[in-house]
Protein backbone atom coordinates (compact mmCIF):
# COMPACT_ATOMS: atom_id res chain seq x y z
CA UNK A 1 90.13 21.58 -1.23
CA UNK A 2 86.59 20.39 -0.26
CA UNK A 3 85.13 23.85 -1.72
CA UNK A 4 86.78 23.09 -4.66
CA UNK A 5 85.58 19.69 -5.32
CA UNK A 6 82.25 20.45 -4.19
CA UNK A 7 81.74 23.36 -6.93
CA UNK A 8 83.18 20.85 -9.52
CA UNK A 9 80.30 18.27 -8.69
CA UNK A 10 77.76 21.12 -8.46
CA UNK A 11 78.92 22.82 -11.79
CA UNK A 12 79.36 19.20 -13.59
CA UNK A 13 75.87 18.45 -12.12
CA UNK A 14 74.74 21.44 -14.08
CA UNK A 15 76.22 20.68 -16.93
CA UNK A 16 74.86 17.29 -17.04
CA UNK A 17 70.95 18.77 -16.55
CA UNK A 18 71.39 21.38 -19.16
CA UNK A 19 72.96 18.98 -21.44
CA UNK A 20 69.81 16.46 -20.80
CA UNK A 21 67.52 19.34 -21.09
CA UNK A 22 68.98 20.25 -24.35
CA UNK A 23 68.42 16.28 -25.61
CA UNK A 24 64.53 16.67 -24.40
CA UNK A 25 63.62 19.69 -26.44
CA UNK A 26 65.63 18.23 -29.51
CA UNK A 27 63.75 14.94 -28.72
CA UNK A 28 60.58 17.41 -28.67
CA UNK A 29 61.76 19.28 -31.63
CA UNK A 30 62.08 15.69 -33.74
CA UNK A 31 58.64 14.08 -32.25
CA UNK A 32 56.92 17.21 -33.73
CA UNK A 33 58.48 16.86 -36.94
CA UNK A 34 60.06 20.28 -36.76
CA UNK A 35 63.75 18.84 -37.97
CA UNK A 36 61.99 17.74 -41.05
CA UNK A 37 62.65 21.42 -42.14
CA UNK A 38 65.12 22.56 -39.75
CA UNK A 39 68.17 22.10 -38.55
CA UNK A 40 70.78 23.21 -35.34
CA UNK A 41 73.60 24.43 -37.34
CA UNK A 42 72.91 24.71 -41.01
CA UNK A 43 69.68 25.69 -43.07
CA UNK A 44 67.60 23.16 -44.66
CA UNK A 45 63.80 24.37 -45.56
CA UNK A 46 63.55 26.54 -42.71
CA UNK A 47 66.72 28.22 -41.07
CA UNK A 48 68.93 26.89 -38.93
CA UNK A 49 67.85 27.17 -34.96
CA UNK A 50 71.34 29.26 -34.25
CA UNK A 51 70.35 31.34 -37.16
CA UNK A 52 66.91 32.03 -35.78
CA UNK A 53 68.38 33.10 -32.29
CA UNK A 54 70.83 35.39 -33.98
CA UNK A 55 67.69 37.24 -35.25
CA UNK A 56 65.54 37.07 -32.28
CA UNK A 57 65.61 37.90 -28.49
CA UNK A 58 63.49 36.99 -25.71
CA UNK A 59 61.33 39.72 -26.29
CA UNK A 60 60.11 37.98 -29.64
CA UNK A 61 58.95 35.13 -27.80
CA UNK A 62 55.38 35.13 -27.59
CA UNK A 63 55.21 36.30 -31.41
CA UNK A 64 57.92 32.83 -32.03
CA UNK A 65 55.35 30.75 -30.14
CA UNK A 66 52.55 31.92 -32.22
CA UNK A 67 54.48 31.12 -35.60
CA UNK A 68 55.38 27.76 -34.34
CA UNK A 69 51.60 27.27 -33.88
CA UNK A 70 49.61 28.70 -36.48
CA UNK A 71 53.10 29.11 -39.16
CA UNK A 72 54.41 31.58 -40.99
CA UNK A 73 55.33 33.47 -44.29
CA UNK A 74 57.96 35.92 -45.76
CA UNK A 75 60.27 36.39 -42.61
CA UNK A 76 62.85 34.10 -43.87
CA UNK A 77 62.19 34.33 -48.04
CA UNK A 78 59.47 32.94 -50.41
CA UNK A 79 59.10 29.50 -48.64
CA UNK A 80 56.08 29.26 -45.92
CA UNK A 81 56.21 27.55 -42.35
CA UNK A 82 53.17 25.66 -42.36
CA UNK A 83 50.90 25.63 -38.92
CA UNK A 84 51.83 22.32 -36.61
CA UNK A 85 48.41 22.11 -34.59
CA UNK A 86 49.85 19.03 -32.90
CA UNK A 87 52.26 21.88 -30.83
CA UNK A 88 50.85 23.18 -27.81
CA UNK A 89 51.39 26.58 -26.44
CA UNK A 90 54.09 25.06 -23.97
CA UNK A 91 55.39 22.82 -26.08
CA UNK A 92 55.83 25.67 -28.70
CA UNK A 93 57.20 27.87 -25.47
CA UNK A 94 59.68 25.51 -24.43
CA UNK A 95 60.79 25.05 -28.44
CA UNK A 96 61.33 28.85 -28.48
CA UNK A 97 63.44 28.87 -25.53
CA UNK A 98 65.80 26.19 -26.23
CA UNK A 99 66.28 28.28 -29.83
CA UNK A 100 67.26 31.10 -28.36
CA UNK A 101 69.22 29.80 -26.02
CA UNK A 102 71.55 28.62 -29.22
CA UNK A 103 73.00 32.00 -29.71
């Protein structure tokens, strides 16, 4: 019964820090204007974050990082991704990840 109770704190625990995680790099993703053009669930500008990790795997990373940096054109139709210099390579890193991990 202990066990049992203990694994429920530690998994609800673990919840709780991926959940607040998830609020930081949407706070991130906001403070960097990126939900200006983009949304979680549906497109807007850009394409939708779950859309973007349905296209892309962890071994697109790096070349995701570099978009968010210097931009984009053509991979998702006729309208551009402009550059957002005020991203740093983490920042943009950290971005990427929580993306993909919308699948």
């Amino acid at each position: 019964m202990k066990t049992t109770y203990l694994s429920l704190l530690v998994a609800a625990g673990l919840l709780s820090a991926g959940a607040a995680q998830a609020a930081d790099e949407m706070a991130l993703a906001k403070a960097k204007n990126c939900l200006a053009c983009h949304a979680v669930d549906k497109k807007l500008v850009g394409p939708s974050y779950q859309d973007v990790a349905k296209k892309y795997t962890a071994k697109d990373e790096a070349m995701l990082v570099e978009k968010v940096i210097k931009g984009s054109k053509g991979a998702w139709g006729p309208v551009p991704m402009p550059p957002n210099a005020s991203v740093t390579p983490e920042e943009a890193s950290k971005l990427v990840k929580w993306i993909l991990s919308l699948k």
